[in-house]
Protein backbone atom coordinates (compact mmCIF):
# COMPACT_ATOMS: atom_id res chain seq x y z
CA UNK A 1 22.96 -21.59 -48.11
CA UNK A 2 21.93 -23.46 -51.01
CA UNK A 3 18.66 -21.79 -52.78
CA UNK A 4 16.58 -22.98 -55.95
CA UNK A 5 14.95 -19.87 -57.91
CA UNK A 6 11.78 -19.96 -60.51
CA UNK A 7 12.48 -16.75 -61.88
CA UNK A 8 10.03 -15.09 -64.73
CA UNK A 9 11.52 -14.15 -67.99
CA UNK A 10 9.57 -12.54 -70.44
CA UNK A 11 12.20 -10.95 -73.36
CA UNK A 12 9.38 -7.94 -74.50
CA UNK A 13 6.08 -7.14 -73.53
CA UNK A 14 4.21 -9.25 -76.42
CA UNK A 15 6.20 -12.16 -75.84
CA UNK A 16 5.62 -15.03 -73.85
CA UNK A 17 7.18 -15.66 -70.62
CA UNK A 18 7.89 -18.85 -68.56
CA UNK A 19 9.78 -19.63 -65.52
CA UNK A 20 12.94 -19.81 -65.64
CA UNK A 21 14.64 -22.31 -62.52
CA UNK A 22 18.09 -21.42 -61.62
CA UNK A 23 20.08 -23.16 -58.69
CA UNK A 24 22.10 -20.55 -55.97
CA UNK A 25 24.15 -23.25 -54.31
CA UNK A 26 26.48 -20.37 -52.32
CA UNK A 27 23.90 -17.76 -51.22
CA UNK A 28 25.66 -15.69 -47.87
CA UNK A 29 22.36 -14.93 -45.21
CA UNK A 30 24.10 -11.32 -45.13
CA UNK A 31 23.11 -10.65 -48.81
CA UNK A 32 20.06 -8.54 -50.03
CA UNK A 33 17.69 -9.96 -51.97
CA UNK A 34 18.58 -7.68 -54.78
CA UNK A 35 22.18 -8.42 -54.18
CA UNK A 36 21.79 -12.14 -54.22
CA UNK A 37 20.20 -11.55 -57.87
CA UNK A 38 23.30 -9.37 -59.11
CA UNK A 39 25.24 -12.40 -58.39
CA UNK A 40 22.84 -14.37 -60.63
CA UNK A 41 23.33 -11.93 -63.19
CA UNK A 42 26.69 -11.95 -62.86
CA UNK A 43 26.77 -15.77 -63.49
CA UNK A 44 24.62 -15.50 -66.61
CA UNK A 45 26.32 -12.49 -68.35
CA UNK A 46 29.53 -14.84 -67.80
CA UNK A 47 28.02 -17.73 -69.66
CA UNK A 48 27.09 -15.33 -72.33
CA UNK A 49 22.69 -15.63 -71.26
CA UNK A 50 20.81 -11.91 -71.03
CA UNK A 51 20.69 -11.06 -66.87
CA UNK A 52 17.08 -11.07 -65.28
CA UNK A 53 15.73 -7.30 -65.56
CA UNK A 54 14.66 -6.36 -62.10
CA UNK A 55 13.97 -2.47 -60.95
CA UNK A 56 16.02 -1.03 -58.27
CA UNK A 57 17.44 2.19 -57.13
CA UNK A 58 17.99 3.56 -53.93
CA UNK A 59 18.00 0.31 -52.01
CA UNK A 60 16.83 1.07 -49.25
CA UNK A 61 13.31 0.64 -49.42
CA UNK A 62 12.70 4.64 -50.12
CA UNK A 63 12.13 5.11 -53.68
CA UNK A 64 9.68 2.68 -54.53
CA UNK A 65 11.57 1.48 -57.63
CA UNK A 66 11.80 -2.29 -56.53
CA UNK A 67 9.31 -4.72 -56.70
CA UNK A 68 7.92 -8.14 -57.56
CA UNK A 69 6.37 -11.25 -56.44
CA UNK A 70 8.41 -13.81 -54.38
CA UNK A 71 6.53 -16.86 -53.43
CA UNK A 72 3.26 -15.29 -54.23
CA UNK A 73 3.65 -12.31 -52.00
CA UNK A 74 4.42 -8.69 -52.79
CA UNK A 75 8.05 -7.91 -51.94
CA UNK A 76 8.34 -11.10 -49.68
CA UNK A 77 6.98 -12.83 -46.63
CA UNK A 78 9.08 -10.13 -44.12
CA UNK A 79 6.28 -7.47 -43.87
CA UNK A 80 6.89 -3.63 -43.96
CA UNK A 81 9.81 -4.17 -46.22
CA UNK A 82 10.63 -3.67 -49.79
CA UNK A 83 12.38 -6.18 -51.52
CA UNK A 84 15.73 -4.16 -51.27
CA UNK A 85 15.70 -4.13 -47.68
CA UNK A 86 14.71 -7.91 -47.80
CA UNK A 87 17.86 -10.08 -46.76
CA UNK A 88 19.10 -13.65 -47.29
CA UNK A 89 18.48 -14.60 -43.59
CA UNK A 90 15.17 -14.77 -43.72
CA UNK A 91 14.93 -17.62 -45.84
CA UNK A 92 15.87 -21.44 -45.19
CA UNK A 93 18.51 -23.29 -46.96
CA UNK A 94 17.11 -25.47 -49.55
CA UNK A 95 14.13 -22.93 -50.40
CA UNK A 96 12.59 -22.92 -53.50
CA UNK A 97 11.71 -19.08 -54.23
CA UNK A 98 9.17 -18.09 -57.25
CA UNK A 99 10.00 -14.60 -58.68
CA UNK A 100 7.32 -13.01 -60.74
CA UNK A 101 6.08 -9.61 -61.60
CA UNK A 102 3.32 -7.18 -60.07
CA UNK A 103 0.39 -8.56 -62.07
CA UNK A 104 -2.00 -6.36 -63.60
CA UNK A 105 -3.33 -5.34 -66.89
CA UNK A 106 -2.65 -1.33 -66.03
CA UNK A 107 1.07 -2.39 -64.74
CA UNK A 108 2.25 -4.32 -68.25
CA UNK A 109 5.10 -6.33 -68.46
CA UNK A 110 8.40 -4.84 -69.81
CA UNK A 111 10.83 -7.26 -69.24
CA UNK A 112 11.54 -10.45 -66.83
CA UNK A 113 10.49 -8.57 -63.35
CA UNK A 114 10.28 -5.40 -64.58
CA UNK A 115 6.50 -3.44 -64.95
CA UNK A 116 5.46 -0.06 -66.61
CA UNK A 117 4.23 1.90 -63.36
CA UNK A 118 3.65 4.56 -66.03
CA UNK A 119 -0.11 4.89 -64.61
CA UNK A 120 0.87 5.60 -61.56
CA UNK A 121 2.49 8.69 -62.49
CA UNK A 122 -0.18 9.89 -64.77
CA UNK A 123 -2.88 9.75 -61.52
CA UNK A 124 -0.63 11.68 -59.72
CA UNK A 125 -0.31 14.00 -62.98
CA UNK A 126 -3.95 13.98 -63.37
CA UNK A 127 -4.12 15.75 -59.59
CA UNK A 128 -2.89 18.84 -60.73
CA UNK A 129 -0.65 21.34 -58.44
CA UNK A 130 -1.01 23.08 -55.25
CA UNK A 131 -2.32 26.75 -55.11
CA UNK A 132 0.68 28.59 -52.61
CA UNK A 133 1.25 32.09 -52.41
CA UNK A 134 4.74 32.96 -53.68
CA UNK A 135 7.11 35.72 -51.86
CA UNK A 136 8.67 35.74 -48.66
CA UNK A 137 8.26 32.99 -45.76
CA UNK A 138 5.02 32.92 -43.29
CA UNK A 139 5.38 32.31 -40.08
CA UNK A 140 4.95 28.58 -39.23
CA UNK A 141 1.79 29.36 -36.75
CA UNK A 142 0.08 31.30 -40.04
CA UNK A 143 -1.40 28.06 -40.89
CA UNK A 144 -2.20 26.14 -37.67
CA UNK A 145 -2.88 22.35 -38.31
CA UNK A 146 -4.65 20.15 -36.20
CA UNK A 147 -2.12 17.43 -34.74
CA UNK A 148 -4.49 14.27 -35.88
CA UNK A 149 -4.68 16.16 -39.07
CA UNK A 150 -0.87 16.50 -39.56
CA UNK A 151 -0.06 12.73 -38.61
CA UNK A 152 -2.61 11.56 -40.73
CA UNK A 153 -1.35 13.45 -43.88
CA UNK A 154 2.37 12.27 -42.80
CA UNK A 155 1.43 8.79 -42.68
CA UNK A 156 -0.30 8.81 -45.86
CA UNK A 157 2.57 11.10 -47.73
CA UNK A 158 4.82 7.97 -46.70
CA UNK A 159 3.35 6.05 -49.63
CA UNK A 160 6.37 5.76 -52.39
CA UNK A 161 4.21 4.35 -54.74
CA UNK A 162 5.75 0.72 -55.18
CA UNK A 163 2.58 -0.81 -56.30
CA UNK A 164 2.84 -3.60 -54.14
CA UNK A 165 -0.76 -2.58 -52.92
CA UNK A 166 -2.06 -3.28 -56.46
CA UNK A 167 -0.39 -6.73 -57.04
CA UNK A 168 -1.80 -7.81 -53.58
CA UNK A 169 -5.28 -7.01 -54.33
CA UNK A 170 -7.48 -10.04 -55.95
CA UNK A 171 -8.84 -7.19 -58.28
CA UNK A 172 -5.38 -5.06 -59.37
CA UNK A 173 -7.30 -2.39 -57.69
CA UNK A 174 -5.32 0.83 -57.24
CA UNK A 175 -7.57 2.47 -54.58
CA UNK A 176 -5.14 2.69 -51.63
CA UNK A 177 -2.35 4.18 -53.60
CA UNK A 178 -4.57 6.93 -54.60
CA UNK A 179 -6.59 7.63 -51.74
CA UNK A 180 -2.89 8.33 -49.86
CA UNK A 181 -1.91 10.66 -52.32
CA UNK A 182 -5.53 12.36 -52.07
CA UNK A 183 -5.27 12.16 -48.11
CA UNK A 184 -2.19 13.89 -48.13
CA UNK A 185 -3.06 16.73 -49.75
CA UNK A 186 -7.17 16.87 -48.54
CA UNK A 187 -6.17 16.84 -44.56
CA UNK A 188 -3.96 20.22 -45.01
CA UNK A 189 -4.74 23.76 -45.62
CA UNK A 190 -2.84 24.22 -48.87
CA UNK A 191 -4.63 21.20 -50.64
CA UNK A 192 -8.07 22.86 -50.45
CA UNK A 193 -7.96 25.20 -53.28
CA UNK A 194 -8.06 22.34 -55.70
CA UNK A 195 -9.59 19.65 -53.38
CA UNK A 196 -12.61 19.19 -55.10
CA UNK A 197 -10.95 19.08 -58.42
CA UNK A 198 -7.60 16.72 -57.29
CA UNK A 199 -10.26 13.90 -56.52
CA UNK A 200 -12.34 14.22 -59.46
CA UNK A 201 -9.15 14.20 -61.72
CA UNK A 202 -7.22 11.47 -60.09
CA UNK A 203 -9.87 8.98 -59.49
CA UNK A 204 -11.31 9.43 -63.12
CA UNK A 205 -7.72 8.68 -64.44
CA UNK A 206 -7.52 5.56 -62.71
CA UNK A 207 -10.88 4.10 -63.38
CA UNK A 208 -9.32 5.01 -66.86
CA UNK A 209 -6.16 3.27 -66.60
CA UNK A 210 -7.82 0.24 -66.16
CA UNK A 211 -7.60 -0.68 -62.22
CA UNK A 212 -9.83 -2.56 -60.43
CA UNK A 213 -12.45 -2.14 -58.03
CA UNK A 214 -11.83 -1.95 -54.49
CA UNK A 215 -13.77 -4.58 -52.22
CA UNK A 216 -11.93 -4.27 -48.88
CA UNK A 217 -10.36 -7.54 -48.41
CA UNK A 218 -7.47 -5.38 -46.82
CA UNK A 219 -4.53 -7.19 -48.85
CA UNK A 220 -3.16 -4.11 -49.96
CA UNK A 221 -2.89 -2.86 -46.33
CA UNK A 222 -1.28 -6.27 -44.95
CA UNK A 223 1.16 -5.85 -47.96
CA UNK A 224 2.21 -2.16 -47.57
CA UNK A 225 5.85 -1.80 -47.11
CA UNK A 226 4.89 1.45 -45.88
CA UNK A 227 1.69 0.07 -44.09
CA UNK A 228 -0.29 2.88 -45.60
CA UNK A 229 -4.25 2.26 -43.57
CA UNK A 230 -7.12 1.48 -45.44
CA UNK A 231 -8.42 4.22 -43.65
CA UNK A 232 -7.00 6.79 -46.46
CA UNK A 233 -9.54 4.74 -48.78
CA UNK A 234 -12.67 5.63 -46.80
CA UNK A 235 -11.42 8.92 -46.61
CA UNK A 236 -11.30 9.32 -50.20
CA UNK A 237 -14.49 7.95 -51.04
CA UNK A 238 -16.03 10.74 -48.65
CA UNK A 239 -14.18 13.26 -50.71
CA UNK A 240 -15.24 11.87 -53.66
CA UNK A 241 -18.62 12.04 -52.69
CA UNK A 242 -18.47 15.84 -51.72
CA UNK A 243 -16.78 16.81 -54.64
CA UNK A 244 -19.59 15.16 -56.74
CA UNK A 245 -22.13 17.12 -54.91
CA UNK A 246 -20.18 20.73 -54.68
CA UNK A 247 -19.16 20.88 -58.12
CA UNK A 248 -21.28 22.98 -60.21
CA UNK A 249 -23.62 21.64 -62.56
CA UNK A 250 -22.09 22.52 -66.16
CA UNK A 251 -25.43 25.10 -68.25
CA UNK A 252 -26.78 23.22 -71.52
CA UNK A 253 -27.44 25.25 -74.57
CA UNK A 254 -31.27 26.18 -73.35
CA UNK A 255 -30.48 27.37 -70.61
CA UNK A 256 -30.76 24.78 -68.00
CA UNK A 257 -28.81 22.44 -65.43
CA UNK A 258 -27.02 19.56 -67.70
């Protein structure tokens, strides 16, 4: 299969980019999408050009690690799958394929297709530990949790934090990622020592990082590799909104409620 790629390279984050069009004229339908670039790469480091920088790791759509734009969608048109786990096959022979990275001014550009994700991990940071008591193993009925509880705190724990939910969203809005990783934590029995805090913390970090504001278009849902619900984001809002009213009012210096 013969492809033609428009793929972004940027050399440094204060540089300028531009799209760079490169013809595949012996793609195989069995390839990856991430393999089908190493053999780009492979091409250019032969004719002596620097390779596109693209994130990847585990390849197979666990880790999170991959991720860009390919024809204006967040890791393809083939839904619930990273680009790792996208293949050749799915595209037609003579396609022209536009590779770009998650755009967003808390998700800058490193290189080519590659993003600093850095703010991710510093929300997660900003949600502090989990209070467990150390020593030897409870039974497993100590701490009964509801079934609908448990699923829902599974599903949302499935989030690997690709960020395809923020480049999806017309606002670079980070709300679904977080509100999983609140979820997770606010549904079970050993997230409620810190559940009032965890919110606070993690949802003042990523106002802080620069996100945007959610309006609900549910892009970031459609997009999910993971299909994390929107659901999680309604959730956290509520818990928002309870730990606002439940934390204590801090004393001013005469006396009284600040």
């Amino acid at each position: 299969m013969k492809l033609t790629l428009h793929v972004w390279r940027q050399p440094s984050a204060g540089a300028r980019g531009a799209f760079e069009r490169h013809e595949m004229p012996d793609v195989s339908e069995h390839m990856s999408f991430l393999e089908m670039l190493d053999v780009l790469n492979d091409r250019l480091t032969l004719e002596g050009r620097p390779p596109v920088a693209f994130d990847s790791d585990c390849r197979e759509g666990i880790c999170g690690t991959c991720g860009f734009m390919i024809n204006g969608i967040a890791h393809g048109k083939r839904s619930l799958t990273t680009v790792c786990q996208l293949h050749m096959r799915e595209f037609e022979d003579g396609e022209e394929l536009w590779l770009e990275p998650w755009r967003s001014t808390a998700f800058p550009v490193v290189r080519d297709l590659v993003v600093d994700r850095g703010a991710f991990d510093r929300i997660i940071a900003a949600g502090g530990y989990v209070s467990v008591n150390t020593g030897s193993a409870r039974d497993a009925n100590n701490l009964p949790v509801p079934k609908p509880d448990a699923d829902a705190a599974f599903a949302a724990a499935a989030c690997i934090g690709c960020g395809a939910c923020v480049a999806a969203c017309k606002n670079a809005s980070a709300m679904l990622f977080v509100s999983a990783k609140v979820s997770q934590l606010a549904l079970l029995p050993q997230g409620q020592v810190e559940r009032t805090e965890r919110v606070l913390n993690m949802v003042q970090q990523m106002d802080s990082e620069g996100f945007g504001n959610c309006t609900l278009t549910g892009s970031c849902e459609a997009e999910c590799p993971k299909q994390i619900s929107v659901e999680n984001i309604a959730r956290m809002n509520r818990e928002h909104l309870r730990a606002v009213l439940v934390k204590p009012k801090p004393i001013d210096s005469l006396g009284g409620a600040g």
